[in-house]
C-alpha atoms as a PDB file:
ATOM      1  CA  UNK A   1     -12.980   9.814   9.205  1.00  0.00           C
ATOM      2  CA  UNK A   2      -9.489   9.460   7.891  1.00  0.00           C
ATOM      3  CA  UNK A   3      -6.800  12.172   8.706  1.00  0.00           C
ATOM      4  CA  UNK A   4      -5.970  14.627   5.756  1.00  0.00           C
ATOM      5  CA  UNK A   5      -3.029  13.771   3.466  1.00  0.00           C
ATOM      6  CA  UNK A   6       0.060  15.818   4.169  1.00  0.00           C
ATOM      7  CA  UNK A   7       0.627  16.092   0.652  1.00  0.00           C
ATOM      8  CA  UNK A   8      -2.676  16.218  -1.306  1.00  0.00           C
ATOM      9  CA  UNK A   9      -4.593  17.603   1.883  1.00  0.00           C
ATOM     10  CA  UNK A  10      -7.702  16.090   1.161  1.00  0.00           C
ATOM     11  CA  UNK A  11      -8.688  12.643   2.648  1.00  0.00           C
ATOM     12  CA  UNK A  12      -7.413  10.002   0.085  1.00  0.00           C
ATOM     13  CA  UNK A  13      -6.959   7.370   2.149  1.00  0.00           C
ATOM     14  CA  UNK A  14      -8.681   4.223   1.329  1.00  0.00           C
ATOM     15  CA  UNK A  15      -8.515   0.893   3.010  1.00  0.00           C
ATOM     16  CA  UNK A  16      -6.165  -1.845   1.497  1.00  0.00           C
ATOM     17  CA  UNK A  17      -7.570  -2.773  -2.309  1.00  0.00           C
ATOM     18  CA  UNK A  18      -9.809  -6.227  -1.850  1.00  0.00           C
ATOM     19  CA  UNK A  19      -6.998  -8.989  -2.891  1.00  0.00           C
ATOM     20  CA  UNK A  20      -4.250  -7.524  -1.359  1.00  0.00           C
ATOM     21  CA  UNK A  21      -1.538  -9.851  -0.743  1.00  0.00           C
ATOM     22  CA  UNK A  22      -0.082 -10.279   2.531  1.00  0.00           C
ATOM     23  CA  UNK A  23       3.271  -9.934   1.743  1.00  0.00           C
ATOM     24  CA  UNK A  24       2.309  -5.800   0.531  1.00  0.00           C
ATOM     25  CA  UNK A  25       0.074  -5.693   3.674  1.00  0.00           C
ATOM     26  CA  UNK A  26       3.288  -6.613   5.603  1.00  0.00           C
ATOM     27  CA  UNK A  27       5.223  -4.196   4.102  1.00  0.00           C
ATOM     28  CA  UNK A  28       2.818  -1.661   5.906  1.00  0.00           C
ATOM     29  CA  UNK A  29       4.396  -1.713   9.412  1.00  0.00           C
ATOM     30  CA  UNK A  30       5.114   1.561  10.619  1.00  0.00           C
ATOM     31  CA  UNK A  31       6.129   1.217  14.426  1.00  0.00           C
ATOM     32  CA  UNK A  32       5.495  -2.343  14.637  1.00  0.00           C
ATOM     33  CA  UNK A  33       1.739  -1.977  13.712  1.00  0.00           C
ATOM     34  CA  UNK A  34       0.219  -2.314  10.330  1.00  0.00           C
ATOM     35  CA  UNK A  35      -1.343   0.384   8.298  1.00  0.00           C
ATOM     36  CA  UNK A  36      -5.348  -0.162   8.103  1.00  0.00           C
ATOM     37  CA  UNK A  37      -5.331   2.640   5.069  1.00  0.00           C
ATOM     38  CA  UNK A  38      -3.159   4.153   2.326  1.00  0.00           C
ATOM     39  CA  UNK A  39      -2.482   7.501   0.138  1.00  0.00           C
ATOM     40  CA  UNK A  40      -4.805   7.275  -3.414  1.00  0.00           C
ATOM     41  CA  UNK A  41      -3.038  10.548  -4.512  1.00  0.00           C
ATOM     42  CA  UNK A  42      -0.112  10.562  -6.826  1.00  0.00           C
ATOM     43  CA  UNK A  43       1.988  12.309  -4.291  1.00  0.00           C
ATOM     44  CA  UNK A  44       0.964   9.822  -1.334  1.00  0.00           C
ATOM     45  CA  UNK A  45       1.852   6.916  -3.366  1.00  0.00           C
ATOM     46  CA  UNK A  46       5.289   7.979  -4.537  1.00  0.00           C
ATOM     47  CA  UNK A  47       6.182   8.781  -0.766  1.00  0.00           C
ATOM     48  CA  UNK A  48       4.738   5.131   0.129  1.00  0.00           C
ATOM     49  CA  UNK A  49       6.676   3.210  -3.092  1.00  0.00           C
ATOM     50  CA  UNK A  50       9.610   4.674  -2.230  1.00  0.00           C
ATOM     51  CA  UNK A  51       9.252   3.908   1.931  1.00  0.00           C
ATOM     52  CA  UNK A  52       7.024   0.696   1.449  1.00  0.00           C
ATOM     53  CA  UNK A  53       7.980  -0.493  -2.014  1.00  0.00           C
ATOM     54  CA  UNK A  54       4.310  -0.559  -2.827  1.00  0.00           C
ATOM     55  CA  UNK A  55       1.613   2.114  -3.491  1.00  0.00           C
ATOM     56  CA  UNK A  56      -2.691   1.664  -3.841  1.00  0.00           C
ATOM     57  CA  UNK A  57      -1.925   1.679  -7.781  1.00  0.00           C
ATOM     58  CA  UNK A  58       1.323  -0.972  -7.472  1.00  0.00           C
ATOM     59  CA  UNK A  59      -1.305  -2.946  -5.247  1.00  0.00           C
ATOM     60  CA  UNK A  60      -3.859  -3.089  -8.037  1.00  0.00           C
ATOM     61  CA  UNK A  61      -2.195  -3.498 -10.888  1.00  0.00           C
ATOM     62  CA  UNK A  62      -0.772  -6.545  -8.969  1.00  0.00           C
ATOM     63  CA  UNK A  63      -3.987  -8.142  -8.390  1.00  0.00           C
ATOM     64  CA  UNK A  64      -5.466  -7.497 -11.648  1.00  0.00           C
ATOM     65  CA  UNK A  65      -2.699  -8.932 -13.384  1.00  0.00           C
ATOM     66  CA  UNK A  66      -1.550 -12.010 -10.863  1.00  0.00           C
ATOM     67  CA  UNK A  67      -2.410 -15.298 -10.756  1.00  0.00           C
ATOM     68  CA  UNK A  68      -2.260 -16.378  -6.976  1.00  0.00           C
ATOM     69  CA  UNK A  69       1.403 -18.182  -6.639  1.00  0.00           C
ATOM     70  CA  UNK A  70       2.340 -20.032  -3.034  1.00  0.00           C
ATOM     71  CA  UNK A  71       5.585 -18.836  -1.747  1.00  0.00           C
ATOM     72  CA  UNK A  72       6.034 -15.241  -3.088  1.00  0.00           C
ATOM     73  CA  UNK A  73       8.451 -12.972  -1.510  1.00  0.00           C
ATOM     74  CA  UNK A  74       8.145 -10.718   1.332  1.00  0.00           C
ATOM     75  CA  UNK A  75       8.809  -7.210   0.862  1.00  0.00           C
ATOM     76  CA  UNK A  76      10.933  -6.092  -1.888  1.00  0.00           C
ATOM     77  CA  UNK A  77      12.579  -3.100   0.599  1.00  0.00           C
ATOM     78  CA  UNK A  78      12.804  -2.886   4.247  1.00  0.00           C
END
């Protein structure tokens, strides 16, 4: 089971949306290691946008609205 949310306390995590793109994947890295799951709660996703630069609803509003493009950036923050 997933840990509890320090802001929502519930358990919102959710794996990675199918379709996510690598280069939001990458962004993930927390310690050298990639996330496996991220915050579905509005609170959890403004603390990840702001440290990441995405968020599970950035994520899928991407891939609904993408077409698949070769060579797209890496992470918009660091």
């Amino acid at each position: 089971m997933e840990p509890c949310c320090q802001f929502c306390g519930l358990h919102c995590f959710q794996p990675f949306p199918e379709g996510t793109p690598y280069f939001a994947r990458n962004c993930y890295n927390v310690g050298g290691k990639n996330v496996a799951i991220i915050a579905t709660c509005a609170e959890g996703q403004a603390y990840e946008l702001e440290k990441f630069g995405w968020s599970y609803d950035t994520i899928r509003t991407y891939i609904q609205t993408s077409q698949p493009r070769k060579g797209d950036p890496s992470c918009p923050l660091k």
